[in-house]
N, C-alpha and C. Protein backbone atom coordinates (compact mmCIF):
# COMPACT_ATOMS: atom_id res chain seq x y z
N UNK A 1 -28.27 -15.72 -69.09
CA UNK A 1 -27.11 -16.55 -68.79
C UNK A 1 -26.06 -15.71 -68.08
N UNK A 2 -25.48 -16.60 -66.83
CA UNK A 2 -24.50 -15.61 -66.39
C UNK A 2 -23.58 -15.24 -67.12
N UNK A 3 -22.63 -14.35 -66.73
CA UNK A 3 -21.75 -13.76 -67.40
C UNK A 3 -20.09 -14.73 -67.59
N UNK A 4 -20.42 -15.46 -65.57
CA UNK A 4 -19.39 -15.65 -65.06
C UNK A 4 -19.52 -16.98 -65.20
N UNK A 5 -20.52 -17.41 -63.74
CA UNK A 5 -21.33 -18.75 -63.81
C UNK A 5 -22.35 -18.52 -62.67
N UNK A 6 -23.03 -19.26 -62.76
CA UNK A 6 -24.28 -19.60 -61.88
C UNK A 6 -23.29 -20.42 -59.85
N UNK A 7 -23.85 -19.06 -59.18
CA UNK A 7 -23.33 -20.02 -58.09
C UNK A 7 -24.58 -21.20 -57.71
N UNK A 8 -23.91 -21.97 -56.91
CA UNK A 8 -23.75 -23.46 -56.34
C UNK A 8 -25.03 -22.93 -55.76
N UNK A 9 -25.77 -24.25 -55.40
CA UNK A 9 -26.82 -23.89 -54.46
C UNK A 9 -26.22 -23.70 -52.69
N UNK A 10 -25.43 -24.07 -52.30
CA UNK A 10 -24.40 -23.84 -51.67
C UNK A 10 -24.14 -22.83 -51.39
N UNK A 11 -23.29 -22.49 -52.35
CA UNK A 11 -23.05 -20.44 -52.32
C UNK A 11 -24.05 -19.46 -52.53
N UNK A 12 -25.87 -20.33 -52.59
CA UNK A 12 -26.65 -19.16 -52.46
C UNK A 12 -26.83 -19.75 -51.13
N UNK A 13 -26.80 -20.60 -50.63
CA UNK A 13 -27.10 -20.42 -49.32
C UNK A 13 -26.56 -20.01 -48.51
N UNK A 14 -25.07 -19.86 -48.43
CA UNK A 14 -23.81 -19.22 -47.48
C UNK A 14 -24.55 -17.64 -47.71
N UNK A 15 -25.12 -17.02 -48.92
CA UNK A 15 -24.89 -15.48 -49.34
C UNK A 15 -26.55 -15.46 -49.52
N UNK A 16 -27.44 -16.26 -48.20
CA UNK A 16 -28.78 -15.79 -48.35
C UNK A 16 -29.06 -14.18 -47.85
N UNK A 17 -28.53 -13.51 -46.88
CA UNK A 17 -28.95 -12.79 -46.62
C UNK A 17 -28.90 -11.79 -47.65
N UNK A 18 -27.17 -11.87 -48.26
CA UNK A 18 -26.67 -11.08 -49.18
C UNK A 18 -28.12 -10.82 -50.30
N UNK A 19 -28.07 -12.01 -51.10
CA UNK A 19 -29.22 -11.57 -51.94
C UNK A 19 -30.57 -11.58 -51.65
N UNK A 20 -30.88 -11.70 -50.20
CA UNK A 20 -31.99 -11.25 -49.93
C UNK A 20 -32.19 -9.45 -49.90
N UNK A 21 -30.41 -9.08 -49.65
CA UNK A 21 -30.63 -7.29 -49.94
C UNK A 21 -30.78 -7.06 -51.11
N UNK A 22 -30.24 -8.05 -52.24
CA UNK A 22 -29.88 -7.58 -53.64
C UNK A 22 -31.24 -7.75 -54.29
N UNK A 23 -32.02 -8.80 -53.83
CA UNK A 23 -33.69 -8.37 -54.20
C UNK A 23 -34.12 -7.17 -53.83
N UNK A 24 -33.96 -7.00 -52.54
CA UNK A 24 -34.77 -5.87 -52.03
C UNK A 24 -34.32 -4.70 -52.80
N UNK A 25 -33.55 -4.38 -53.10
CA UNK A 25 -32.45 -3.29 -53.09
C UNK A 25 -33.02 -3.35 -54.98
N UNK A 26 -33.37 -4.41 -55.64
CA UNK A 26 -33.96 -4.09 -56.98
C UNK A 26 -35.54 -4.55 -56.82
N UNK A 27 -36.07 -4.24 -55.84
CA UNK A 27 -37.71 -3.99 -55.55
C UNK A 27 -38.35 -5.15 -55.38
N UNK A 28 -37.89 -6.00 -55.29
CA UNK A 28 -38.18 -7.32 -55.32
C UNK A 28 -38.85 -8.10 -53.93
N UNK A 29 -40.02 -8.02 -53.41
CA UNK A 29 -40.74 -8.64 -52.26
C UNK A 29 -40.25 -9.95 -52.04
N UNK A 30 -40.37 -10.44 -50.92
CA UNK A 30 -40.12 -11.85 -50.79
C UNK A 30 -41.49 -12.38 -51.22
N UNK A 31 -42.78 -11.99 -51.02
CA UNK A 31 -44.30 -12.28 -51.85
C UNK A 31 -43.84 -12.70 -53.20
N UNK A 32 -42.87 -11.52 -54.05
CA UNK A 32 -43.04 -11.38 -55.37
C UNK A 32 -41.62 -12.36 -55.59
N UNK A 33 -40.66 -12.55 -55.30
CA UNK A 33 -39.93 -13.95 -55.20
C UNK A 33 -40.55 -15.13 -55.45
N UNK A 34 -41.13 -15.44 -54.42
CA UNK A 34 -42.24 -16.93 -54.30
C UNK A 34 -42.64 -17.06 -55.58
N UNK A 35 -42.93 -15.78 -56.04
CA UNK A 35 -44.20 -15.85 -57.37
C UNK A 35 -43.61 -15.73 -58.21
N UNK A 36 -42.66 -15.36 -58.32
CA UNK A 36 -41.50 -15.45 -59.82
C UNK A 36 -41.16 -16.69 -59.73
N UNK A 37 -40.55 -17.17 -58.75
CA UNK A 37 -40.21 -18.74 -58.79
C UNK A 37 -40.96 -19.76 -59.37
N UNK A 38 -42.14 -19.91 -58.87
CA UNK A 38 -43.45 -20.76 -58.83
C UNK A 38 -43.77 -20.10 -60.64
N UNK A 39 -44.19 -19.10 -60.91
CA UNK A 39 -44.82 -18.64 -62.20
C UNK A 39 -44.11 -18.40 -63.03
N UNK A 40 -42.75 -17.50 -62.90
CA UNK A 40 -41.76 -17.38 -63.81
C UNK A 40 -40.40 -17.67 -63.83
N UNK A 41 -40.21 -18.98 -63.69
CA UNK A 41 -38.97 -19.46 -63.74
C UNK A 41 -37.66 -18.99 -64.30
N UNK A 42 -38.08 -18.53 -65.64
CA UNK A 42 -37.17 -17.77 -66.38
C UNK A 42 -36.35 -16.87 -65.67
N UNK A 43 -37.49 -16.04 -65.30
CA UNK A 43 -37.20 -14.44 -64.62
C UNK A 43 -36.18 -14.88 -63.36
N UNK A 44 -36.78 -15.75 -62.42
CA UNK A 44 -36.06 -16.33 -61.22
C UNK A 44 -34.70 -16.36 -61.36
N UNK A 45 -34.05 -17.16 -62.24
CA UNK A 45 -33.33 -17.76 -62.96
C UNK A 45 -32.25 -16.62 -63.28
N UNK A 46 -32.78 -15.68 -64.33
CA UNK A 46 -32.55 -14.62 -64.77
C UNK A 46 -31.89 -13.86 -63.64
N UNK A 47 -32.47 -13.40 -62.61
CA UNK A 47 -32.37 -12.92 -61.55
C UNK A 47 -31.31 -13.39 -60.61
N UNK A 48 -31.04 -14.80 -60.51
CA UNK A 48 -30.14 -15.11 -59.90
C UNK A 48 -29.05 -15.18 -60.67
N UNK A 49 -29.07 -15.53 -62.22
CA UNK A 49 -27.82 -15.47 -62.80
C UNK A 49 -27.29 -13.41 -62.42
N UNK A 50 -28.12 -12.49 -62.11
CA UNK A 50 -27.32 -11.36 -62.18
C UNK A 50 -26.91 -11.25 -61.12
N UNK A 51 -27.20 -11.86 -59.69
CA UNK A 51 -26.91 -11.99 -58.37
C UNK A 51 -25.37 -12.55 -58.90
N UNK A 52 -25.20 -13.68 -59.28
CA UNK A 52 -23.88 -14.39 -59.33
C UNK A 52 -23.13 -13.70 -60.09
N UNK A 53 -23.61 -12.91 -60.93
CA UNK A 53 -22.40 -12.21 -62.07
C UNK A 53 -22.05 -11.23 -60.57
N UNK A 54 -22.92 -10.69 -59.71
CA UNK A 54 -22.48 -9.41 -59.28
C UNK A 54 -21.78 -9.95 -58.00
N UNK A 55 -21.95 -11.02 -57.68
CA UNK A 55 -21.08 -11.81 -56.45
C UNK A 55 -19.38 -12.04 -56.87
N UNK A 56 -19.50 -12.98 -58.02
CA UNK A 56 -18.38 -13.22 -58.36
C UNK A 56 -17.76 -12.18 -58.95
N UNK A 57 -18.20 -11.53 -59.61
CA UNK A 57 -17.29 -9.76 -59.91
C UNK A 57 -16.85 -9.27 -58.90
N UNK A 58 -17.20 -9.02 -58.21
CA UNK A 58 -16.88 -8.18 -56.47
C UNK A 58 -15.44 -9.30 -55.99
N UNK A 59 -15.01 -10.88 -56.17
CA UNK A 59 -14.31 -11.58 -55.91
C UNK A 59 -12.90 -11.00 -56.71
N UNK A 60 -13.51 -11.63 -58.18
CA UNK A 60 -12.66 -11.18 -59.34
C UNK A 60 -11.79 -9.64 -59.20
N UNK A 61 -12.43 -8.71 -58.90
CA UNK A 61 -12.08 -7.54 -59.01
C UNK A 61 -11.06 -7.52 -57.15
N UNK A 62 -11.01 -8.29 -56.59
CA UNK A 62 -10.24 -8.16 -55.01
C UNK A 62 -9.20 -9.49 -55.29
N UNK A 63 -8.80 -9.65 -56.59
CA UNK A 63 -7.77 -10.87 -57.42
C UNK A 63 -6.42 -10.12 -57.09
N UNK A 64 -5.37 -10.12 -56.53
CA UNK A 64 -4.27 -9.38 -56.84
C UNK A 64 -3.48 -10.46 -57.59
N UNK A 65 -2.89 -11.63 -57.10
CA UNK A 65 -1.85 -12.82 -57.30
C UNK A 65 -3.28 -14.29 -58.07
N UNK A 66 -2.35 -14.72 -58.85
CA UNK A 66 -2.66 -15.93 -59.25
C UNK A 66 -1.50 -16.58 -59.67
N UNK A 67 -1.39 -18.13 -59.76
CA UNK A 67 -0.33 -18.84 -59.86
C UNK A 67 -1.12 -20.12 -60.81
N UNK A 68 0.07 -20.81 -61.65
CA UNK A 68 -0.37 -21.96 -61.96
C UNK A 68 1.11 -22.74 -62.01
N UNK A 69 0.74 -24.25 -61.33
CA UNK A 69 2.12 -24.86 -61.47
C UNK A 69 1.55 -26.42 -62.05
N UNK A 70 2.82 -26.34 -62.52
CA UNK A 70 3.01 -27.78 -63.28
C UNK A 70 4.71 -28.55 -62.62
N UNK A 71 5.09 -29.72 -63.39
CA UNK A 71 6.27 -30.37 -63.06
C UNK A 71 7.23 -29.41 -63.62
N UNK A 72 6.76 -29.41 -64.89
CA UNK A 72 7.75 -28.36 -66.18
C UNK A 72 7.28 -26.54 -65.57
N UNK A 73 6.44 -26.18 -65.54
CA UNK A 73 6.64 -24.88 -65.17
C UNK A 73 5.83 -24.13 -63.97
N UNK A 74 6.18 -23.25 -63.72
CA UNK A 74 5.35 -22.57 -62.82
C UNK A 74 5.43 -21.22 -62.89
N UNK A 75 3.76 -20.66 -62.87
CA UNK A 75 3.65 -19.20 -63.28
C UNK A 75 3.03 -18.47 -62.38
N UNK A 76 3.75 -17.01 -61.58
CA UNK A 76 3.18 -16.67 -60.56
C UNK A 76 2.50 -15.34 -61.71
N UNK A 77 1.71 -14.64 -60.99
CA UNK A 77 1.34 -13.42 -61.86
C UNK A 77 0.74 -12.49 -60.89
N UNK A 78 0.75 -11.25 -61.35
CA UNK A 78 0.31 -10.40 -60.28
C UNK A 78 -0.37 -9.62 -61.33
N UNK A 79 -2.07 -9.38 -60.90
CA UNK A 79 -2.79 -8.90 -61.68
C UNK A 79 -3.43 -7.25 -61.20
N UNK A 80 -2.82 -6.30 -62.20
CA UNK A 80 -2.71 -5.21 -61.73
C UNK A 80 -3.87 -4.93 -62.51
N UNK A 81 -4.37 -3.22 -62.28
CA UNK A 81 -5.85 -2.91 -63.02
C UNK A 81 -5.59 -2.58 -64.48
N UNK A 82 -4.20 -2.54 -65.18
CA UNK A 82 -4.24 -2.46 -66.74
C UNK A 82 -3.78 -3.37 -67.05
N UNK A 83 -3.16 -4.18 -66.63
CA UNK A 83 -1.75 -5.20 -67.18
C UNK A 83 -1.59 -6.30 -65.90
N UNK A 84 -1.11 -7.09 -66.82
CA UNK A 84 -0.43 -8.37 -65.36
C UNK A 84 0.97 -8.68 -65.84
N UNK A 85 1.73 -9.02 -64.53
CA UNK A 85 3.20 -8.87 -65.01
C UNK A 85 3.02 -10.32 -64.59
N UNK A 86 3.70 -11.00 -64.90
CA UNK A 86 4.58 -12.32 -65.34
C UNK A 86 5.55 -12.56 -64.66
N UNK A 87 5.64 -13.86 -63.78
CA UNK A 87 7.71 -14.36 -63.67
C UNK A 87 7.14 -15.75 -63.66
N UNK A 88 7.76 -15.96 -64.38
CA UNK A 88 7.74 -17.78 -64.77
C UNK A 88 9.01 -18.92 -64.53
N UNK A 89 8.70 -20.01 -64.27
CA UNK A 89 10.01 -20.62 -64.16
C UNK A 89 9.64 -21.71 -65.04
N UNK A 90 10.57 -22.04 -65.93
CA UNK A 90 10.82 -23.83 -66.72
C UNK A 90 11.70 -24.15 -66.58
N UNK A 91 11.42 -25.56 -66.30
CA UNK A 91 12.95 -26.47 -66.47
C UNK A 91 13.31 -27.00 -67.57
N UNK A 92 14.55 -27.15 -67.32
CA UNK A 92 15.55 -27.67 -68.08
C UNK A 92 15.76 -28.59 -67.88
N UNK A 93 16.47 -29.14 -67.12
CA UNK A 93 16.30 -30.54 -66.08
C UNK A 93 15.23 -31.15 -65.95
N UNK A 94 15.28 -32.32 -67.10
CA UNK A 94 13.96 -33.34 -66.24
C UNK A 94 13.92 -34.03 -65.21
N UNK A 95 14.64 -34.16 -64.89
CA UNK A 95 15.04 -35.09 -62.87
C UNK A 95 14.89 -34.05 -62.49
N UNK A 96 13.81 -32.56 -62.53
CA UNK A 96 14.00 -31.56 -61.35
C UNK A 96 12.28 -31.48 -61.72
N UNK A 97 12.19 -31.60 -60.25
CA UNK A 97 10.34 -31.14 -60.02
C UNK A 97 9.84 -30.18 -59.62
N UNK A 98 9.43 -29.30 -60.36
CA UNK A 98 9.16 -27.79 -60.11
C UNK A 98 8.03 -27.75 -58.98
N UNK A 99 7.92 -28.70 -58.83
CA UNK A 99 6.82 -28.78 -57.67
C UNK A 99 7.06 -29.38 -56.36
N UNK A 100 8.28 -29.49 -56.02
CA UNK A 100 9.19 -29.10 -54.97
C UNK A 100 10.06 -27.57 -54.47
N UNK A 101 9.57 -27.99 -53.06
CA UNK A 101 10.32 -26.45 -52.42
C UNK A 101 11.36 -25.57 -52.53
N UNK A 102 12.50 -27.28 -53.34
CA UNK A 102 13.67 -26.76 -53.46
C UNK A 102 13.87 -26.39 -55.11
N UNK A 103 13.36 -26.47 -55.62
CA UNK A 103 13.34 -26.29 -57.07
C UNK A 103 14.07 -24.81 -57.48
N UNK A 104 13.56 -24.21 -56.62
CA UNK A 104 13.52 -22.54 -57.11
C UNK A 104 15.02 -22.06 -56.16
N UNK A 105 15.62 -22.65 -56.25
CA UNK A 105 17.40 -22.03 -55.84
C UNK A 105 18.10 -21.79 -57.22
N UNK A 106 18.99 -20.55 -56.60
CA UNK A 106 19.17 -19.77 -57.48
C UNK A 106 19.77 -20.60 -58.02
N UNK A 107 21.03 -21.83 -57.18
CA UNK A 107 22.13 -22.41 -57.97
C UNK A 107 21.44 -23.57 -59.52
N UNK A 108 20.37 -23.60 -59.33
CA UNK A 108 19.54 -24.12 -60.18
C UNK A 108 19.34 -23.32 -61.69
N UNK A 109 19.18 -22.06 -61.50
CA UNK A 109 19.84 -21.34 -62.54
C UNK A 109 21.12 -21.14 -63.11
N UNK A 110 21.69 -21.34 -62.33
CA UNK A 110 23.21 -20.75 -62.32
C UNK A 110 23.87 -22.14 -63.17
N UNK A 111 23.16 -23.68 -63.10
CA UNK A 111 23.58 -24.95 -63.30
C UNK A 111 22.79 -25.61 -64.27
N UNK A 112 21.71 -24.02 -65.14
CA UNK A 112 21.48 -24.46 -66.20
C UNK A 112 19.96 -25.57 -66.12
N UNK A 113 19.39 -25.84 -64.84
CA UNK A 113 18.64 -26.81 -64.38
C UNK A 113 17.50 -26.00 -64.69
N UNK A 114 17.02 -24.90 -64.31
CA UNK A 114 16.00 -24.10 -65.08
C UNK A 114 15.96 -22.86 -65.25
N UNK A 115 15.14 -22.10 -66.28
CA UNK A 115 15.16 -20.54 -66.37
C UNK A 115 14.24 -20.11 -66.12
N UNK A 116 14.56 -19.06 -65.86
CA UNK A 116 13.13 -17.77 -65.20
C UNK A 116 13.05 -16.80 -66.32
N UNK A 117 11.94 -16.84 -66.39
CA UNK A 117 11.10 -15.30 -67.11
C UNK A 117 10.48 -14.83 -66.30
N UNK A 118 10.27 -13.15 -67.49
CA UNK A 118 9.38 -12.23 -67.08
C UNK A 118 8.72 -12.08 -67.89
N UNK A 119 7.28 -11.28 -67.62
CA UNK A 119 7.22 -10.25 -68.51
C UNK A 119 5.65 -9.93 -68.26
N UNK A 120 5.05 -8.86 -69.24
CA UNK A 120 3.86 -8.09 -68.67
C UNK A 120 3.12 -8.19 -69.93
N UNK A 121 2.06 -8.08 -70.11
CA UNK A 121 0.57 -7.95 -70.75
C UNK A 121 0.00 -7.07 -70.56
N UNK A 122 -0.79 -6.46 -71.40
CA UNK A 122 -2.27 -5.93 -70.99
C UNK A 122 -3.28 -6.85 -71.43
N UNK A 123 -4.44 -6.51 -70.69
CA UNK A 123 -5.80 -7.11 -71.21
C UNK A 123 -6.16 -7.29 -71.93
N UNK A 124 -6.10 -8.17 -72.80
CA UNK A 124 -7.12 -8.49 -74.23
C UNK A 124 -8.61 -8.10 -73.96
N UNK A 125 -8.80 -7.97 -73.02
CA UNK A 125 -10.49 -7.43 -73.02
C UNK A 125 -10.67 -7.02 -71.57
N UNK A 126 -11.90 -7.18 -70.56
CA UNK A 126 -11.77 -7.17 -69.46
C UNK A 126 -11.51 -7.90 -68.17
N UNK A 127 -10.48 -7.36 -67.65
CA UNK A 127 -9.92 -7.83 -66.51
C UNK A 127 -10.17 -8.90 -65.54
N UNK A 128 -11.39 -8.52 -65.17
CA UNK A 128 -12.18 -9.82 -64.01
C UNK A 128 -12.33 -10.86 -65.42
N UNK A 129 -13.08 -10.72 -66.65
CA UNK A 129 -13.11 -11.61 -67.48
C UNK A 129 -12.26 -12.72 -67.65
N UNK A 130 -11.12 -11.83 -68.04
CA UNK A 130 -9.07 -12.56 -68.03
C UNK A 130 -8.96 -13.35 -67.04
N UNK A 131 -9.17 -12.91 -65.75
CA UNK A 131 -8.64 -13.45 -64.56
C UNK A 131 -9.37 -14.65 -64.35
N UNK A 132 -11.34 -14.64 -64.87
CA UNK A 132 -12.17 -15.33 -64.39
C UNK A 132 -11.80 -17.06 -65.46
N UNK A 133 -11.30 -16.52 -66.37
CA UNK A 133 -10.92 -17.22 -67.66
C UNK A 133 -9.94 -18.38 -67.07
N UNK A 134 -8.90 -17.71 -67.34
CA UNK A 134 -7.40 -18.34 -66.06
C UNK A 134 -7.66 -19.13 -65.08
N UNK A 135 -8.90 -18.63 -64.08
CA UNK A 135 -9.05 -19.50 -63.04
C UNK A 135 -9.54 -20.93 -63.34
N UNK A 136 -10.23 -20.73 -64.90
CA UNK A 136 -10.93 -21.88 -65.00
C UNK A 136 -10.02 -22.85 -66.02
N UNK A 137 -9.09 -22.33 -66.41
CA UNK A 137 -7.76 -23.17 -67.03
C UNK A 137 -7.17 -23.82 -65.71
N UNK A 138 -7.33 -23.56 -64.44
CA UNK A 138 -6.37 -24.18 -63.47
C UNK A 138 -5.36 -22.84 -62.96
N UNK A 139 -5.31 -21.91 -62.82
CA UNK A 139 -4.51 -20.74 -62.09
C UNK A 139 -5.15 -21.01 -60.85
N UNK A 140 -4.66 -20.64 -59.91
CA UNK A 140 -5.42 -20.68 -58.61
C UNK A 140 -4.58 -19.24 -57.75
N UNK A 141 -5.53 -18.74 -57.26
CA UNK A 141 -5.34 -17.33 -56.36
C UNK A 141 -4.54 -17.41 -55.39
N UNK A 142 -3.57 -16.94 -55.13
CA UNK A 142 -2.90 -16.77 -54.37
C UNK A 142 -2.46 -15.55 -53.64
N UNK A 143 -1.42 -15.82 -52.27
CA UNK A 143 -1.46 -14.33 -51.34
C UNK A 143 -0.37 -13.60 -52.09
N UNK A 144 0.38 -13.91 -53.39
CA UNK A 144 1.60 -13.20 -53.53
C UNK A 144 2.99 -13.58 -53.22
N UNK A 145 3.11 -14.35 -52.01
CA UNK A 145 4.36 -15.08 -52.13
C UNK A 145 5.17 -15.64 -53.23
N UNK A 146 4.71 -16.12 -53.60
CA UNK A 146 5.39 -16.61 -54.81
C UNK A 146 5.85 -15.78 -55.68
N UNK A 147 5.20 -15.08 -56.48
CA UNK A 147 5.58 -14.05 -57.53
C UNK A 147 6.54 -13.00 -56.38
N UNK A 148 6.54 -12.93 -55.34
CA UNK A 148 7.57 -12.57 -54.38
C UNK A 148 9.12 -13.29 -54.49
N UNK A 149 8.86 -14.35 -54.00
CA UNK A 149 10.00 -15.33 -53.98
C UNK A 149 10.81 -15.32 -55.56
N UNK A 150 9.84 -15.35 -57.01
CA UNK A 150 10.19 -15.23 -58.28
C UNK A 150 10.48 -14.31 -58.47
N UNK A 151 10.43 -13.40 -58.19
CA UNK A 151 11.06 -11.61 -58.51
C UNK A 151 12.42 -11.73 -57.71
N UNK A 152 12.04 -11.86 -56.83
CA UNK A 152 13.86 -11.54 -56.20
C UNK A 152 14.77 -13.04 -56.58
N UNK A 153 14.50 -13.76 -56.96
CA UNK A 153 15.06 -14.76 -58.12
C UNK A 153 15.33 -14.20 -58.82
N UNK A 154 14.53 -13.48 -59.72
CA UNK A 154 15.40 -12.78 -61.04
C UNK A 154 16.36 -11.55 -60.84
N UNK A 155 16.26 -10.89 -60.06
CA UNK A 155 16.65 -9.58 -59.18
C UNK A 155 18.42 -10.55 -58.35
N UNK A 156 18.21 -11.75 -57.95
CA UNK A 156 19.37 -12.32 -57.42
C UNK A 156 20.32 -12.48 -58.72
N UNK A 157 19.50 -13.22 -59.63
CA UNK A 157 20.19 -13.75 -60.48
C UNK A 157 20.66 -12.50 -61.78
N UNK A 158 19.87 -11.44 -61.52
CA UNK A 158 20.47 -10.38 -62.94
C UNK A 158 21.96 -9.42 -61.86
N UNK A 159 21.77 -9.66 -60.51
CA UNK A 159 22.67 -9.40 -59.95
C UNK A 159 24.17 -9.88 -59.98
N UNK A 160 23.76 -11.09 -60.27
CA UNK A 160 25.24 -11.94 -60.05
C UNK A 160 25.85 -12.38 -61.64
């Protein structure tokens, strides 16, 4: 069983060549493929679940930013190799939709409409695990902007 999940038949076909090296590369003939398939399903199976653990690890591990937003909150995170730091925003204001552009002005803090956190973690276990976990609660990967834009929010606002 994979570790992670079993990719899509889809994503073995985008990444045929790929695991056509990752057979080769663990001794594996395209003859002796056919014949695992056809005779030992298990093994096949087996085989491709370690292809996908080692696909999606290689993803997981090139994770810097993840985000998850809701009406009520939104959480940017930046996932470093011991720890992930945190800036979060909730509202206060229910007539305010955190899922608008304008949500995140400072005067919005300043008027009591919502607050920002921080803060940092380490890993409860391993890392790509954590991250792979998260993604499947609904976090979705992101370039960093955000936890950009939320830092110097808090950095504006511990200023003033």
């Amino acid at each position: 069983m994979a570790k992670y999940r079993l990719l899509s038949s889809d994503e073995l076909k985008a990444l045929e060549k790929e695991f056509v090296e990752y057979l080769v590369v663990n001794g594996i003939t395209a003859d002796e493929w056919e014949r695992l398939k056809k005779e030992e399903n298990d093994k096949a199976l087996q085989i491709t679940d370690l292809f996908s653990d080692v696909v999606v690890e290689g993803a997981l591990r090139k994770i810097k930013f993840i985000n998850l937003y809701t009406s009520e909150t939104v959480q940017a995170i930046q996932c470093l190799e011991d720890r992930m730091i945190m800036m979060a925003v909730k509202r206060e204001d229910e007539t305010l939709d955190l899922l608008t552009r304008t949500a995140f002005e400072l005067r919005h803090i300043k008027e009591g409409r919502i607050s920002i956190y921080k803060g940092q973690k380490k890993y409860d276990s391993d890392r790509q695990k954590v991250i792979f976990d998260m993604t499947q609660k609904g976090y979705e990967v992101s370039d960093g902007q955000l936890f950009k834009q939320l830092a110097l929010l808090v950095a504006d606002n511990a200023s003033e």
